[in-house]
Protein backbone atom coordinates (compact mmCIF):
# COMPACT_ATOMS: atom_id res chain seq x y z
CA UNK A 1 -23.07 10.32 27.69
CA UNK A 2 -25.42 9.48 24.99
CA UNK A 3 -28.34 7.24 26.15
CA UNK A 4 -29.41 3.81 23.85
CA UNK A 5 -32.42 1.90 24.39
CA UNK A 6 -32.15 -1.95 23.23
CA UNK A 7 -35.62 -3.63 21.62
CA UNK A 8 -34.49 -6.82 20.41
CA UNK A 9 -37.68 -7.81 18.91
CA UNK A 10 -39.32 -11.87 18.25
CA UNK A 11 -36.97 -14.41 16.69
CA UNK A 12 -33.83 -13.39 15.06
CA UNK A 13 -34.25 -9.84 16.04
CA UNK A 14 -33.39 -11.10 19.90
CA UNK A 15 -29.85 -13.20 18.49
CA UNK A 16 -28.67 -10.31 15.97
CA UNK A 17 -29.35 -7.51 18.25
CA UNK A 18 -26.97 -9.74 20.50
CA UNK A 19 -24.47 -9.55 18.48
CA UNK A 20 -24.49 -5.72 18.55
CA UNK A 21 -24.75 -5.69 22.35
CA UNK A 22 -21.55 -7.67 22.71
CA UNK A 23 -20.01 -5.24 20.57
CA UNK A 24 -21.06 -2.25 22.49
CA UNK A 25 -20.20 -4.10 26.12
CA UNK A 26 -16.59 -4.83 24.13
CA UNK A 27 -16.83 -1.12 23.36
CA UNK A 28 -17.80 -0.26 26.95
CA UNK A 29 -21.28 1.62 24.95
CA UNK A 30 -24.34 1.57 27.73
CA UNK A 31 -27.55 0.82 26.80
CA UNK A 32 -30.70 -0.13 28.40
CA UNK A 33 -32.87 -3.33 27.17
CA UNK A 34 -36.70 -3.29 27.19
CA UNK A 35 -38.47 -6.29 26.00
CA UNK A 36 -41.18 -4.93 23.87
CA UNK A 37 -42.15 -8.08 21.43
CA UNK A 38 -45.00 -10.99 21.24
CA UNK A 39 -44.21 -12.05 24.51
CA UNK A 40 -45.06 -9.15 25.85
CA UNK A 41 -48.14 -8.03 23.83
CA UNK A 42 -49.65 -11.98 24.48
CA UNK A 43 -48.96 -11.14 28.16
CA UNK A 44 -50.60 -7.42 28.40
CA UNK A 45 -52.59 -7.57 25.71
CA UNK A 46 -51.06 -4.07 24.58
CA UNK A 47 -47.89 -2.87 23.22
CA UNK A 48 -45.85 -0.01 23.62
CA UNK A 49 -48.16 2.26 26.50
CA UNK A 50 -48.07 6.53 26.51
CA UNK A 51 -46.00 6.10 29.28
CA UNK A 52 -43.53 4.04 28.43
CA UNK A 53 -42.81 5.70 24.99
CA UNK A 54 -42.41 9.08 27.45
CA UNK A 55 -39.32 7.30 29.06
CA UNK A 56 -38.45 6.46 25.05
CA UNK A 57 -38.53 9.77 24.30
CA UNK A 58 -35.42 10.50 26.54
CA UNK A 59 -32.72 8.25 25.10
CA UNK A 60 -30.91 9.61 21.99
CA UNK A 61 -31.23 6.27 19.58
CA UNK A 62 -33.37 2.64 19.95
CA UNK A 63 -31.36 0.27 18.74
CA UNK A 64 -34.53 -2.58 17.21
CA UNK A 65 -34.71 -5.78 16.17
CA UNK A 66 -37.53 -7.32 14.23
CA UNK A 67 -41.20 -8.38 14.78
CA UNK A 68 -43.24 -11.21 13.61
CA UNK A 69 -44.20 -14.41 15.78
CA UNK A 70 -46.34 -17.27 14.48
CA UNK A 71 -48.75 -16.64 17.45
CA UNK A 72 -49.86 -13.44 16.03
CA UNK A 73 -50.53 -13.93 12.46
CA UNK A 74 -52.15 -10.75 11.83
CA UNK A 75 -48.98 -8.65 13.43
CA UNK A 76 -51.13 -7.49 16.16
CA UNK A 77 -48.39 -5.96 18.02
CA UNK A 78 -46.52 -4.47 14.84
CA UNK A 79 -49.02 -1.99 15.07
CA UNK A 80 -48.75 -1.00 18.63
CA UNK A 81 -44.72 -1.24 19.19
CA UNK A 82 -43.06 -0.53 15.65
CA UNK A 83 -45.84 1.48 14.37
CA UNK A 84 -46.15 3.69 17.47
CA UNK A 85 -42.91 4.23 18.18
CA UNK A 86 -42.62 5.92 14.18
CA UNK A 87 -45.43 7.52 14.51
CA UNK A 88 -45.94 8.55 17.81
CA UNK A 89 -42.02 10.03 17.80
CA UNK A 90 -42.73 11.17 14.32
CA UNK A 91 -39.76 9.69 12.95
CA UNK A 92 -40.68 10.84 9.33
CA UNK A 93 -37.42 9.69 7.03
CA UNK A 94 -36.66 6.10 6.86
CA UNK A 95 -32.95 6.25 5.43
CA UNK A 96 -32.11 3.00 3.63
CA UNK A 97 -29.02 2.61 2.38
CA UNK A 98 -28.42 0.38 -0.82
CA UNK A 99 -24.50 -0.28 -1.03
CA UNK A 100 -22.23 -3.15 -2.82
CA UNK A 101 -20.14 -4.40 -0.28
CA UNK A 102 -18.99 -7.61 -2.11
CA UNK A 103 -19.46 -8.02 -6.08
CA UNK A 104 -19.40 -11.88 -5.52
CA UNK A 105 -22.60 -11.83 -3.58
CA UNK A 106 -24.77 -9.27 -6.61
CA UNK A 107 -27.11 -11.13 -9.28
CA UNK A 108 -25.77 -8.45 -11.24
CA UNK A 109 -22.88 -8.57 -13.83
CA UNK A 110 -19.78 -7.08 -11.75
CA UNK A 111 -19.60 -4.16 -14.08
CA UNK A 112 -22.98 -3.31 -13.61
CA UNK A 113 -23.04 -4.35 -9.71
CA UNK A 114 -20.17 -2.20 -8.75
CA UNK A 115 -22.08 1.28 -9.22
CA UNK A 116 -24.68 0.44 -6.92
CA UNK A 117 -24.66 2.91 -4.25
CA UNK A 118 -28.12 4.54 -3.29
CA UNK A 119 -29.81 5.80 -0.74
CA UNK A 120 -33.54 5.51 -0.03
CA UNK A 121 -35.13 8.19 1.84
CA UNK A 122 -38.64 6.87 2.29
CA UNK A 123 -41.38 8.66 4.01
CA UNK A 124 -42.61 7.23 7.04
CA UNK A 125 -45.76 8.27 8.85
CA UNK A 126 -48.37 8.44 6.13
CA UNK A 127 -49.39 6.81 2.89
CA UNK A 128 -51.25 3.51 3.33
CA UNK A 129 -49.21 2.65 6.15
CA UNK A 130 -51.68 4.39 8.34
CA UNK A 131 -54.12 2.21 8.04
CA UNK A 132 -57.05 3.75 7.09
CA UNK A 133 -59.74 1.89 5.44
CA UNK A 134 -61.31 -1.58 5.92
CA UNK A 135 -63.91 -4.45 4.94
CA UNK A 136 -67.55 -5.05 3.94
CA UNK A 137 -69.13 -8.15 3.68
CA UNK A 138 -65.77 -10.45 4.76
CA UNK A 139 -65.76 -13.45 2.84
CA UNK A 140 -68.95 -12.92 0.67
CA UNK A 141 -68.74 -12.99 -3.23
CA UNK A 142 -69.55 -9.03 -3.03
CA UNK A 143 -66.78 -8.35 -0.44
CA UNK A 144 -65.29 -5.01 -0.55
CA UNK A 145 -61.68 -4.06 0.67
CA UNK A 146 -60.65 -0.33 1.21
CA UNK A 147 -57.14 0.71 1.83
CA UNK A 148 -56.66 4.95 1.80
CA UNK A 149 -53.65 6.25 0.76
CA UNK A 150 -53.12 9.50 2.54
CA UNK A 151 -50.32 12.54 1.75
CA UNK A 152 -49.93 15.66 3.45
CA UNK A 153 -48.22 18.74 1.84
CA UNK A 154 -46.65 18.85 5.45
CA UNK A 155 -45.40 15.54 5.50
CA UNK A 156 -44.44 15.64 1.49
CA UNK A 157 -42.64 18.49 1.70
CA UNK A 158 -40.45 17.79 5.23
CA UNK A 159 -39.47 14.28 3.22
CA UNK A 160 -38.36 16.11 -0.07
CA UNK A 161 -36.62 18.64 2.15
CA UNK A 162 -34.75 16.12 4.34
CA UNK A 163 -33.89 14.31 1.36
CA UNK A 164 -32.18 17.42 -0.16
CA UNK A 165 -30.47 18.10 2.92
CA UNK A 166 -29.09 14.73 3.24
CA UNK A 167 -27.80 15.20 -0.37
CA UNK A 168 -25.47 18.32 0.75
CA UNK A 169 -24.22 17.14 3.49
CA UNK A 170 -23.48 13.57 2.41
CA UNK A 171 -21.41 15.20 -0.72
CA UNK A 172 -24.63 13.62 -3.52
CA UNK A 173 -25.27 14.88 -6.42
CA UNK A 174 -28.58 13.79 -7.19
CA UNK A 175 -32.34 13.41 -5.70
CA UNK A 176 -34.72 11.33 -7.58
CA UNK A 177 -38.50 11.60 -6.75
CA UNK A 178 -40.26 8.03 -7.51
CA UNK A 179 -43.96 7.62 -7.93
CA UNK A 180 -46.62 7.19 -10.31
CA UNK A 181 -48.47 10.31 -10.59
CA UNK A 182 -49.99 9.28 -14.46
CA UNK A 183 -52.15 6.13 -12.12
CA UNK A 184 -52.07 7.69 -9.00
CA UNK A 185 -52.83 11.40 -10.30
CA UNK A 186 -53.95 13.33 -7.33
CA UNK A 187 -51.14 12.20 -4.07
CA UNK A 188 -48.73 12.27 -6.99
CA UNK A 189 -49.29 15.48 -8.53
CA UNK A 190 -48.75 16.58 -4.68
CA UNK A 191 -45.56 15.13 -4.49
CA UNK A 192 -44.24 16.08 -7.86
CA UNK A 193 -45.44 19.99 -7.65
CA UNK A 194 -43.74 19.75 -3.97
CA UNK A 195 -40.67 18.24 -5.19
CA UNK A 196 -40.28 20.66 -8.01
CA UNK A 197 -40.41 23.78 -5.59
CA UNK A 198 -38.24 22.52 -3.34
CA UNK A 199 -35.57 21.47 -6.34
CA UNK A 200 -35.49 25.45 -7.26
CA UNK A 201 -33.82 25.87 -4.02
CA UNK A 202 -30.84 23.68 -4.67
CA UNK A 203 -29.37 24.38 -7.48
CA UNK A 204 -25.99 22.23 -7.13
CA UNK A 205 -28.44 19.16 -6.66
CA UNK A 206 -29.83 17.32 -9.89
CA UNK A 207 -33.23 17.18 -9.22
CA UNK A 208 -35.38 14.88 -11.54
CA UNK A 209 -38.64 12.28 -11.27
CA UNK A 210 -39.00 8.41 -12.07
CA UNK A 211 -42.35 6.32 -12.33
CA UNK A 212 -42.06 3.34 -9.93
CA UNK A 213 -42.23 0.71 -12.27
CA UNK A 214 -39.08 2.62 -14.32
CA UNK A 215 -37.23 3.35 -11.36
CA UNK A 216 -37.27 -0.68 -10.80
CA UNK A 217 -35.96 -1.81 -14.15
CA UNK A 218 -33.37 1.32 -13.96
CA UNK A 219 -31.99 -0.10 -10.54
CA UNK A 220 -31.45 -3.38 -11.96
CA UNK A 221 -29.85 -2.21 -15.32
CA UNK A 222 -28.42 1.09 -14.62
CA UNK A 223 -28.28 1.66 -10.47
CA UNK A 224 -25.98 4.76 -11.34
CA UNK A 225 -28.64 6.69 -12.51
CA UNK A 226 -29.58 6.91 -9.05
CA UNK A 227 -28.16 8.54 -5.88
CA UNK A 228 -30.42 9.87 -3.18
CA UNK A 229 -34.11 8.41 -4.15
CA UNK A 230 -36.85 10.25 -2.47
CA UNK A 231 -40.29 8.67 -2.32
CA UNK A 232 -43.96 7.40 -0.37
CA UNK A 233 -43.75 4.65 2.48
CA UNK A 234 -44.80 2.20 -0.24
CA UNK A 235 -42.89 2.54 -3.34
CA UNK A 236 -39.58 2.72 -0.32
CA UNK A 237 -40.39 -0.53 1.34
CA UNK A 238 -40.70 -2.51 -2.21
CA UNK A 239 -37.47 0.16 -3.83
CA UNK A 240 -35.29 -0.81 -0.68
CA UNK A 241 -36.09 -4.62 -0.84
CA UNK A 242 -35.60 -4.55 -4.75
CA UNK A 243 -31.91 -2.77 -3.64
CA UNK A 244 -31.25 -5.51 -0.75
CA UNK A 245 -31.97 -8.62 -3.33
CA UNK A 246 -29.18 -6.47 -5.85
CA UNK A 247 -26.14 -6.00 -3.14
CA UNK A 248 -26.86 -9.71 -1.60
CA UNK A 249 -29.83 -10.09 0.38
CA UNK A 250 -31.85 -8.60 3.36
CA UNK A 251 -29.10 -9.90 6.27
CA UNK A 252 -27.41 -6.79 4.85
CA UNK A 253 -29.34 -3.96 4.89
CA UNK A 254 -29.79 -1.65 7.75
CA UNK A 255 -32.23 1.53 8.23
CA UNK A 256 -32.73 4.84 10.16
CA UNK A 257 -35.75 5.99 11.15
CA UNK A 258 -35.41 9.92 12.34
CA UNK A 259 -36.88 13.19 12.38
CA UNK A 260 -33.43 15.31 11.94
CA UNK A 261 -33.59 16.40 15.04
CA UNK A 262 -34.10 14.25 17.90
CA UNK A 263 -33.96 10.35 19.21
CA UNK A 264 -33.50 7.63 16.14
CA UNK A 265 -34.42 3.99 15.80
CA UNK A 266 -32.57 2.15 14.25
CA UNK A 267 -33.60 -1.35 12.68
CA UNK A 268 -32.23 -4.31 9.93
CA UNK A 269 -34.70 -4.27 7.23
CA UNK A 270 -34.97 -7.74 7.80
CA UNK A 271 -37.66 -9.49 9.35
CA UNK A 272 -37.74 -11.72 12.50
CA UNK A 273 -37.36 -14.93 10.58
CA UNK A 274 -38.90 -17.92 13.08
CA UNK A 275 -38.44 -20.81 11.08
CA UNK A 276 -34.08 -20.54 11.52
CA UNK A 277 -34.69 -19.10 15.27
CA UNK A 278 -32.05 -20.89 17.39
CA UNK A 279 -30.30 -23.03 14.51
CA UNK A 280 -27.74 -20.02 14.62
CA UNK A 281 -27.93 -19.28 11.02
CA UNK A 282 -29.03 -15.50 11.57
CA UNK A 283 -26.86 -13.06 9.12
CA UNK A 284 -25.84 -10.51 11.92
CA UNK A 285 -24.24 -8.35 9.24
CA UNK A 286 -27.25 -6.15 8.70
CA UNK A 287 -27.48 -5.71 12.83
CA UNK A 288 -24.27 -4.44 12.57
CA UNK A 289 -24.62 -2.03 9.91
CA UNK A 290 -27.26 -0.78 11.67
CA UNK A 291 -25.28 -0.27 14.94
CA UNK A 292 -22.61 1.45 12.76
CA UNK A 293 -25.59 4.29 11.44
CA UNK A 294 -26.81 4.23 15.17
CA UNK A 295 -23.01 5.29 16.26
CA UNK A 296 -22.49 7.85 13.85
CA UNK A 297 -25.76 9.49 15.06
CA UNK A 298 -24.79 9.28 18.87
CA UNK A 299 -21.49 11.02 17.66
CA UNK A 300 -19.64 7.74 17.55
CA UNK A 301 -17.70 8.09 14.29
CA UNK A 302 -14.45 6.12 14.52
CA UNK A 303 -16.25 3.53 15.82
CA UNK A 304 -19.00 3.51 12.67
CA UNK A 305 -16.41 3.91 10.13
CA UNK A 306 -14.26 0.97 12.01
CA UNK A 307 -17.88 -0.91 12.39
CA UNK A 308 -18.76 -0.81 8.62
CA UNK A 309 -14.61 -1.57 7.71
CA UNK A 310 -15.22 -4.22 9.41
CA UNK A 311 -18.49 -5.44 8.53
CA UNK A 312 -16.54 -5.15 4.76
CA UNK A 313 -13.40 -7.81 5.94
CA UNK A 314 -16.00 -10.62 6.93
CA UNK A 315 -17.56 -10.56 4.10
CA UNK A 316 -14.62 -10.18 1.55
CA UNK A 317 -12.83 -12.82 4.16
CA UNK A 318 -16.04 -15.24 4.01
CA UNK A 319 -16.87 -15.05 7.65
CA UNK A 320 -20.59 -15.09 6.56
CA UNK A 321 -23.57 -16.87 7.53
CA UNK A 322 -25.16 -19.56 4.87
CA UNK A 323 -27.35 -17.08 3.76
CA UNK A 324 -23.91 -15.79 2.04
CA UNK A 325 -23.04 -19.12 1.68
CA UNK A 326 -20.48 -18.86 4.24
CA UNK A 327 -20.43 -21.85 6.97
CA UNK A 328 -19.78 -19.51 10.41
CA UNK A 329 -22.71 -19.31 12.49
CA UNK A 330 -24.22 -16.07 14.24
CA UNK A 331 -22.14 -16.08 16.78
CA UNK A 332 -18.71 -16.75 15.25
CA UNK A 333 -19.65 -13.91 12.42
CA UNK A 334 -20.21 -11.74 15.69
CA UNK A 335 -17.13 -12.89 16.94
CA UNK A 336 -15.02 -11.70 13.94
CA UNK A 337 -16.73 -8.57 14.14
CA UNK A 338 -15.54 -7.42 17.53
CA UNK A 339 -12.17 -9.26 17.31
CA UNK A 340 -11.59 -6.51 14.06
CA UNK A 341 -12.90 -3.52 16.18
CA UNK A 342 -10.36 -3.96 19.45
């Protein structure tokens, strides 16, 4: 029996993640809650502890919610729950994936939206994510702000590899590397000379590079250029929210953060969103998705494939949230969703 730990999170996190725990109780799926959020830092005055991300370490997936609370402005406890449990459990690849599931709900022109179908591996434990750096002379007209941005040939070239694996054995045909190596010469010279010698070694995969700033007009005018994109913590948090504002918004987009070989969390991309907390206009869809990539790596795959089928009828049958401009709330969207899985 595999073993899931539940972090709902602050704000919507705690009523999406819901939804996906009435799903797995329907299901008859165990799982364990632990209440890491801003309650919980205001009350300790610390996050996530060594010891408590020891008993972590021995479930096979976290299943998250979101973070953010209006009592700690400066994300305070980001740092020492989210943060720490990527870091700390190395979970290098972020896996985002960028799908259509409804043309109606696309910016795009149908014949352009209907090709979209991408997947962002983003690295996860460096770049300026680490936060290195800091301030001199706060608030004075000579103030100085440092943020590092910090690459490892390690952790460059276990990203490109994991991205090339994920190409074979998700049947892709295609990794893009996206940076900006002519502004940003010396962490993306690493990446690109990495990239290239790890390309040699998979010949039946296209292998090419993108500048950030092309790589965003070419998602918006021509997303099937692109198949598996491959790039820093960064240029993957703005890529994937560029993706989730093309296929219909963040309440659909889910994420994977792994290591290939070892416990996953498993997150919306969304955030915790306070000011609709308890009006029951939460999008659940995106908790759901992420359920469904949690499944399949707990060896649940009927039940992702009948997760994500499902996921597709509400919103082709308008059983969406007003964020879709449906008129179900949370709750009845969750509702739908199990009533299609028993």
């Amino acid at each position: 029996m595999k073993k899931i730990a539940v972090i709902p999170g602050d704000g919507i996190g705690k009523e999406v993640v819901a939804e996906g725990c009435k799903l797995m109780d329907a299901l008859g799926v165990s799982y364990q809650i632990f209440n890491y959020d801003a309650d919980y830092w205001l009350q300790h005055k610390q996050g996530i502890s060594d010891q408590q991300l020891e008993e972590l370490r021995t479930f096979d997936a976290i299943y998250f919610g979101a973070l953010g609370d209006p009592r700690l402005p400066k994300m305070e406890h980001g740092k020492d729950i989210l943060l720490k449990m990527r870091f700390d459990l190395d979970l290098f690849a972020n896996v985002r994936p960028i799908q259509l599931l409804d043309v109606n709900h696309s910016p795009l022109r149908p014949e352009i939206a209907n090709n979209i179908d991408i997947v962002i591996v983003r690295e996860n434990t460096e770049d300026l994510y680490r936060g290195l750096g800091g301030r001199f002379k706060a608030g004075q007209i000579d103030e100085v702000a440092i943020d590092e941005r910090i690459h490892t040939r390690a952790g460059v070239r276990r990203i490109v590899e994991y991205a090339f694996e994920y190409a074979v054995k998700n049947n892709r045909q295609k990794v893009t590397l996206v940076d900006k190596h002519n502004a940003i010469p010396n962490g993306g010279q690493l990446w690109l000379s990495v990239f290239d010698e790890i390309s040699k070694g998979y010949p039946n995969i296209v292998g090419e590079y993108q500048h950030v700033d092309v790589a965003c007009a070419i998602m918006v005018a021509q997303p099937e250029r692109f198949d598996v994109v491959v790039t820093s913590n960064l240029f993957g948090d703005i890529l994937s929210d560029l993706g989730a504002g093309l296929v219909g918004g963040l309440g659909l987009l889910s994420s994977a953060n792994v290591n290939g070989n070892g416990i996953g969390l498993f997150e919306p991309v969304h955030g915790s969103a306070p000011d609709i907390v308890g009006m029951e206009r939460a999008n659940p869809l995106a908790a759901f998705a992420t359920l469904a990539m949690l499944f399949k790596h707990v060896g649940l795959l009927d039940e992702c494939e009948q997760l994500l089928y499902a996921i597709k009828q509400s919103i082709s049958q308008d059983i969406t949230t007003p964020d879709l401009d449906g008129k179900h709330t949370t709750s009845q969207v969750g509702e739908y969703i199990i009533s299609r899985m028993l």
